[in-house]
Each structure stands twice: as structure tokens, then as C-alpha cells.
N, C-alpha and C. Protein backbone atom coordinates (compact mmCIF):
# COMPACT_ATOMS: atom_id res chain seq x y z
N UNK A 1 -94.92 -46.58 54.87
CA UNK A 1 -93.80 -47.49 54.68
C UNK A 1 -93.62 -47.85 53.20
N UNK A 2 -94.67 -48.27 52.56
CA UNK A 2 -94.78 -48.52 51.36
C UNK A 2 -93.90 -47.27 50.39
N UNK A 3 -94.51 -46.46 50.98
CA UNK A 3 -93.95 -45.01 50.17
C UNK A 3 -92.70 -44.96 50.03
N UNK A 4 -92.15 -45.29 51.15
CA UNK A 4 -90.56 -44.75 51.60
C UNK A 4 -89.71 -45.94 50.29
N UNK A 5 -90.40 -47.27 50.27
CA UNK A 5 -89.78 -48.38 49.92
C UNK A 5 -90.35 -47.71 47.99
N UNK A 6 -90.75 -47.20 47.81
CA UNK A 6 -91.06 -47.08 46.22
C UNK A 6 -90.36 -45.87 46.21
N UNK A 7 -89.98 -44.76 46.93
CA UNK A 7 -89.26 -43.58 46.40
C UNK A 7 -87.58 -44.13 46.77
N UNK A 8 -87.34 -44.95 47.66
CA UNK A 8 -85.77 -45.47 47.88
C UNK A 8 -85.85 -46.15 46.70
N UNK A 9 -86.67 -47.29 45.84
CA UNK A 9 -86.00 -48.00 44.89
C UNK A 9 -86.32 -46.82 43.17
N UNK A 10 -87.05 -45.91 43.55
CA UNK A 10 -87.18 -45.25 42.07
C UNK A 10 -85.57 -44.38 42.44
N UNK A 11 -85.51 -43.45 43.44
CA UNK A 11 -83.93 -43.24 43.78
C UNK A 11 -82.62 -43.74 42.82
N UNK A 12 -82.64 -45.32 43.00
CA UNK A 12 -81.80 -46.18 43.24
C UNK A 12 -81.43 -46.46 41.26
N UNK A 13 -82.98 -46.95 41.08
CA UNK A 13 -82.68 -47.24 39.34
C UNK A 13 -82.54 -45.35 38.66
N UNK A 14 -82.81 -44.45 39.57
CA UNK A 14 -82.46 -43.61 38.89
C UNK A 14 -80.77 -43.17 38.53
N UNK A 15 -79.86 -43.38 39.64
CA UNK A 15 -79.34 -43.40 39.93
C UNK A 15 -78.33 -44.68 39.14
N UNK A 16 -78.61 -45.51 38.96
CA UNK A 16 -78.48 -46.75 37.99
C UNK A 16 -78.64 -46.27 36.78
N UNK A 17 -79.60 -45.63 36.28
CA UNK A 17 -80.06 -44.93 34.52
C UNK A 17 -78.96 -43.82 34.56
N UNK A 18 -78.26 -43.16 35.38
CA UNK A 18 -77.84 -41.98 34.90
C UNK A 18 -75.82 -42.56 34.98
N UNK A 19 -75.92 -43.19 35.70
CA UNK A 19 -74.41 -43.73 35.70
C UNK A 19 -74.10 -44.30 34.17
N UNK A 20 -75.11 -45.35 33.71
CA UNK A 20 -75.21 -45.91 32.54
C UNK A 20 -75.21 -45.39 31.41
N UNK A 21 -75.77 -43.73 31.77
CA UNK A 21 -75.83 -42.89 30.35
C UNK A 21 -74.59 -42.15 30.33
N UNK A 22 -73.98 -42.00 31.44
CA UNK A 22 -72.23 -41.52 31.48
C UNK A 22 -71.48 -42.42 30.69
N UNK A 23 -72.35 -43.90 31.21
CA UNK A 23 -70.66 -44.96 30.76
C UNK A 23 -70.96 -44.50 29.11
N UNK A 24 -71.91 -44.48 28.32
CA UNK A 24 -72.00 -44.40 27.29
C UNK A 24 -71.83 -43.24 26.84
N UNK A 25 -71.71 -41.81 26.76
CA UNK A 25 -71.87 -40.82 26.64
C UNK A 25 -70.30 -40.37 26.67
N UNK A 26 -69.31 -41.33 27.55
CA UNK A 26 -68.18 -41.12 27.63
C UNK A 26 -67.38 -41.05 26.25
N UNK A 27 -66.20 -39.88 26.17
CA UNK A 27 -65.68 -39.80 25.02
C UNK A 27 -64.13 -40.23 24.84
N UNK A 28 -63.65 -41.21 25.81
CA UNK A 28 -62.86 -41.75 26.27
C UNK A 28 -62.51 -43.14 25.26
N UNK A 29 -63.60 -43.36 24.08
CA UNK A 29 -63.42 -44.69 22.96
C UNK A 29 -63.03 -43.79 21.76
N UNK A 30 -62.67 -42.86 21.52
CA UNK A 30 -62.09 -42.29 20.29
C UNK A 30 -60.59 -42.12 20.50
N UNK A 31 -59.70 -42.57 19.69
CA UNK A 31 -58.60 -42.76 19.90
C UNK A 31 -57.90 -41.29 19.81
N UNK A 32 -56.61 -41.11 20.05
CA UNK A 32 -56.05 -39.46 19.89
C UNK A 32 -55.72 -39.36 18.28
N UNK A 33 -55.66 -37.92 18.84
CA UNK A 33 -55.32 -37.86 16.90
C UNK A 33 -53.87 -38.08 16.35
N UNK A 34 -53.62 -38.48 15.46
CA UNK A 34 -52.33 -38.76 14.72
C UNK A 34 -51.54 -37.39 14.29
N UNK A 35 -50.77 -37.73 14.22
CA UNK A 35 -49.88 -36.77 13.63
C UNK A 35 -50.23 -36.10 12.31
N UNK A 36 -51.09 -36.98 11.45
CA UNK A 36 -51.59 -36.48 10.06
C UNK A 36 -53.05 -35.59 10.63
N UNK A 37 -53.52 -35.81 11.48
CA UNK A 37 -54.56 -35.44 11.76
C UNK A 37 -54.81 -33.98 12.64
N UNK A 38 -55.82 -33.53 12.46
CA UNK A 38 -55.85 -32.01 13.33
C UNK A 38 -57.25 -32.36 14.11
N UNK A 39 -56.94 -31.21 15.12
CA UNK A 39 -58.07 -31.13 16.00
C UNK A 39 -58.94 -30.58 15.97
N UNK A 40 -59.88 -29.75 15.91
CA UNK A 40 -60.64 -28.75 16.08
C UNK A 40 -61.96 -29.06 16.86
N UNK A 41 -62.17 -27.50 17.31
CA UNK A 41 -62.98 -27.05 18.56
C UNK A 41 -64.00 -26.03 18.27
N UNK A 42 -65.59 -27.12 18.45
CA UNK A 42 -66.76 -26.38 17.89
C UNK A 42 -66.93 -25.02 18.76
N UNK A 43 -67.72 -24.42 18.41
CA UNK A 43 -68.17 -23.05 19.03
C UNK A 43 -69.41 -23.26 18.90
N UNK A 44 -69.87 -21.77 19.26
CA UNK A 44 -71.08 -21.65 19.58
C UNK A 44 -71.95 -21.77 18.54
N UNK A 45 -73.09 -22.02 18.01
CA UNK A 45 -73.87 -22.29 16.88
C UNK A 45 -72.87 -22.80 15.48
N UNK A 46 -71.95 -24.05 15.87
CA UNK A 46 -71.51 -24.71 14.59
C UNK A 46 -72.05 -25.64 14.38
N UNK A 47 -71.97 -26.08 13.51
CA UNK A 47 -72.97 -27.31 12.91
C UNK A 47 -71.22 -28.81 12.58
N UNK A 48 -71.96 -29.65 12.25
CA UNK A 48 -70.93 -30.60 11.68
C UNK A 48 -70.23 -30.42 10.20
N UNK A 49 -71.75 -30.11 9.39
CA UNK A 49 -71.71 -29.32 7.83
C UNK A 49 -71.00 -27.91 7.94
N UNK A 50 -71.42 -27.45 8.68
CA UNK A 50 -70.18 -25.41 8.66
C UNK A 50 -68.86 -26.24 8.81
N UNK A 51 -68.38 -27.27 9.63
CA UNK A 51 -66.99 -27.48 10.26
C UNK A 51 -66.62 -28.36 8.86
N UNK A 52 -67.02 -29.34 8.38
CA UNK A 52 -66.73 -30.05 7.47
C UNK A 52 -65.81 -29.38 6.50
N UNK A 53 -67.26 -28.54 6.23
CA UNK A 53 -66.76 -27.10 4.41
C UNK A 53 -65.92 -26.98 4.78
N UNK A 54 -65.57 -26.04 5.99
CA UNK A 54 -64.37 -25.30 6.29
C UNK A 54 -63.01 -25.91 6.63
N UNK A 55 -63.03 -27.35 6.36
CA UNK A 55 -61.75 -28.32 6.83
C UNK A 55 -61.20 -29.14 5.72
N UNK A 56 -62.64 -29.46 5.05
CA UNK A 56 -62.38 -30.52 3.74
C UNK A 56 -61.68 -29.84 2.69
N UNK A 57 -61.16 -30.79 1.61
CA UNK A 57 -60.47 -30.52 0.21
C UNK A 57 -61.76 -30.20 -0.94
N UNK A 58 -61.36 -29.11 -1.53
CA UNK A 58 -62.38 -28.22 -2.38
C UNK A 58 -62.70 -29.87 -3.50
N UNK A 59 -62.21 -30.68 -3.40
CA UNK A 59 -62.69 -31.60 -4.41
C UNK A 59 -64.00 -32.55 -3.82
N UNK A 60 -63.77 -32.57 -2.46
CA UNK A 60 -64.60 -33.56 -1.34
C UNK A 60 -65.86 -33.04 -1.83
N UNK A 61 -66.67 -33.89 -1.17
CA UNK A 61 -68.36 -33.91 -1.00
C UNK A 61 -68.80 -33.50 0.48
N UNK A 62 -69.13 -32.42 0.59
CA UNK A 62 -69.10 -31.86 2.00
C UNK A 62 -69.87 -33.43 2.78
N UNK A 63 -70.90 -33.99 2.34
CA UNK A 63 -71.92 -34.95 2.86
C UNK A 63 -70.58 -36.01 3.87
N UNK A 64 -69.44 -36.49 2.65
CA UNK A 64 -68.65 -37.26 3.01
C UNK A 64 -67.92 -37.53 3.87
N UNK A 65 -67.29 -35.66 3.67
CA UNK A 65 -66.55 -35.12 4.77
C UNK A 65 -67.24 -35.14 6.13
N UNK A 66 -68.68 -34.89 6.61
CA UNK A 66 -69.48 -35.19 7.38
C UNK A 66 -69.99 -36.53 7.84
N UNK A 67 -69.47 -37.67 7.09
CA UNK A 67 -69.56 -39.06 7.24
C UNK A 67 -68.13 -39.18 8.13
N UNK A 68 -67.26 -38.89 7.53
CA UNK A 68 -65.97 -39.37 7.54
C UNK A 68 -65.87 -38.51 9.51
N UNK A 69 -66.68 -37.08 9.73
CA UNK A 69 -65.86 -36.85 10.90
C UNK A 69 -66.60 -37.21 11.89
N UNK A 70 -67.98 -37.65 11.74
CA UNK A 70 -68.74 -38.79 12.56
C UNK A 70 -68.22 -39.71 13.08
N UNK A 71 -67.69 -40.69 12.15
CA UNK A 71 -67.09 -42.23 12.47
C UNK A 71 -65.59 -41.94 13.17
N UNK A 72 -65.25 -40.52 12.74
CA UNK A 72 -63.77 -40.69 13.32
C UNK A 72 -63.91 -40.07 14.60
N UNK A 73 -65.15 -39.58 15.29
CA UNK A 73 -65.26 -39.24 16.48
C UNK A 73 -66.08 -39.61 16.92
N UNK A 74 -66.38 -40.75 16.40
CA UNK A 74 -67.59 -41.64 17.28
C UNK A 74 -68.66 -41.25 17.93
N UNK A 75 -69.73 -40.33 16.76
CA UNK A 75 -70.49 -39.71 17.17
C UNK A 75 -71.67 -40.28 16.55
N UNK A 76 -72.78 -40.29 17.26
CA UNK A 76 -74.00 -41.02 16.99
C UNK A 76 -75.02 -40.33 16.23
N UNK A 77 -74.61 -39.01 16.73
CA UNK A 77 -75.61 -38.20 15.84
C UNK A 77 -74.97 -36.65 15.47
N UNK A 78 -75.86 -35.88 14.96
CA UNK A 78 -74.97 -34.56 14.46
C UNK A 78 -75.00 -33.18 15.31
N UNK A 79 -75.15 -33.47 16.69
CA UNK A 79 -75.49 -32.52 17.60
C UNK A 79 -73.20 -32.28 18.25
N UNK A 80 -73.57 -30.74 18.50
CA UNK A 80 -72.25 -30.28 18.97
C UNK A 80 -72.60 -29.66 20.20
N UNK A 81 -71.63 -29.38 21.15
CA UNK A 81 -71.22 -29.02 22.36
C UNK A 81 -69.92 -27.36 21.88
N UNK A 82 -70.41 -26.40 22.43
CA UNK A 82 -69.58 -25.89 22.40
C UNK A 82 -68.11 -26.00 22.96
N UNK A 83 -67.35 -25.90 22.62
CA UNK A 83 -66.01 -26.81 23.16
C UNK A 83 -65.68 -27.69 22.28
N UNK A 84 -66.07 -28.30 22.25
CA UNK A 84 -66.01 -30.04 21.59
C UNK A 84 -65.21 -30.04 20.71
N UNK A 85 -63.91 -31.03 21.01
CA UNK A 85 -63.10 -30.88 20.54
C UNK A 85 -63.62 -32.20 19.57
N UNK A 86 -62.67 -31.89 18.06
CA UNK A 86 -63.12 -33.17 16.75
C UNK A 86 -61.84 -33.24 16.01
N UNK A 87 -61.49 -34.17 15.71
CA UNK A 87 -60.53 -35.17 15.25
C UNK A 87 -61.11 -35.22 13.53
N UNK A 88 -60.17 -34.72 13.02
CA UNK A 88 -60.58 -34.20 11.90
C UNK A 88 -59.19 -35.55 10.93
N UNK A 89 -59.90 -36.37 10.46
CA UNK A 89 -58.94 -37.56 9.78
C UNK A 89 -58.18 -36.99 8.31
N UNK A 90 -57.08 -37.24 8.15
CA UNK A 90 -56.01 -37.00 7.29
C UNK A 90 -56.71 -37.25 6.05
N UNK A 91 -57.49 -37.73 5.63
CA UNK A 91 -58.32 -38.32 4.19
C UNK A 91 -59.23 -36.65 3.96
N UNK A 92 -59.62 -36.30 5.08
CA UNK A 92 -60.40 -35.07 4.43
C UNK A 92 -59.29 -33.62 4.16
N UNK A 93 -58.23 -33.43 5.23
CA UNK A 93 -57.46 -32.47 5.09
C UNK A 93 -57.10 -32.63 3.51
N UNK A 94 -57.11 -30.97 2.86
CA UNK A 94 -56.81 -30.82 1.68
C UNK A 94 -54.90 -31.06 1.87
């Protein structure tokens, strides 16, 4: 009995931990892109730094350009999804 009552409540908060990592994980708080702004869509082995170079103005600081497309896609860290679409802000377009 005991058993049943410790694998129904580990179940339950598991089940609780993984809903919670959706609500957060959701990409539904980055706003759409503007009209000044473009989209682009990582592939397979891109980095944030390969996408940056290849988007930013030859005067930019690639580092910056990599600041700048973080915050504008509300990303926590520098990991990509193939697919993944990124909102590339009008300040870095050359």
C-alpha cells in the first residue's frame, strides 16, 4: 500500500515538474518581428556566433550582435534547435 501511495505521488510531482518546465520553456513571450526586422531559421550545427557574423553590419562586434539576438529572443542561454526560428533586431541588420 505504502508503495502504491509513494509511486502515485512521485507520478503526480512529476507530472507537476514537467508541465512547469513547458510553461517556461514556452516561446510564446517574444514578441513578432517588425517590419524592420527579419527572421531567420537555425540549422543543423549553427551556433548563435556563425548566425550573428552572417546577419550583422561589417562595423558590429560579432560579441554584440550575439547580445543583442539573445535579449531579442529571449533566450537564456546559447544553445539552438534546428528549426528555430530568431528575430534578428533592426540595430544589427547592416
Amino acid at each position: 500500500m505504502a508503495r502504491a501511495v509513494f509511486f502515485s505521488l512521485a507520478f503526480v510531482l512529476l507530472l507537476v515538474g514537467l508541465s512547469w518546465a513547458h510553461t517556461f520553456a514556452s516561446e510564446e513571450d517574444v514578441r513578432p518581428a517588425a517590419a524592420s526586422e527579419v527572421v531567420i531559421y537555425a540549422d543543423t550545427g549553427d551556433t548563435l556566433w556563425k548566425l550573428a557574423s552572417s546577419v550583422k553590419k561589417p562595423s558590429m562586434d560579432t560579441r554584440k550582435a550575439v547580445h543583442l539576438l539573445m535579449k531579442r529572443n529571449d533566450l537564456s542561454n546559447a544553445s539552438l534547435r534546428s528549426g528555430q526560428a530568431l528575430i534578428v533586431p533592426a540595430e544589427i541588420l547592416p
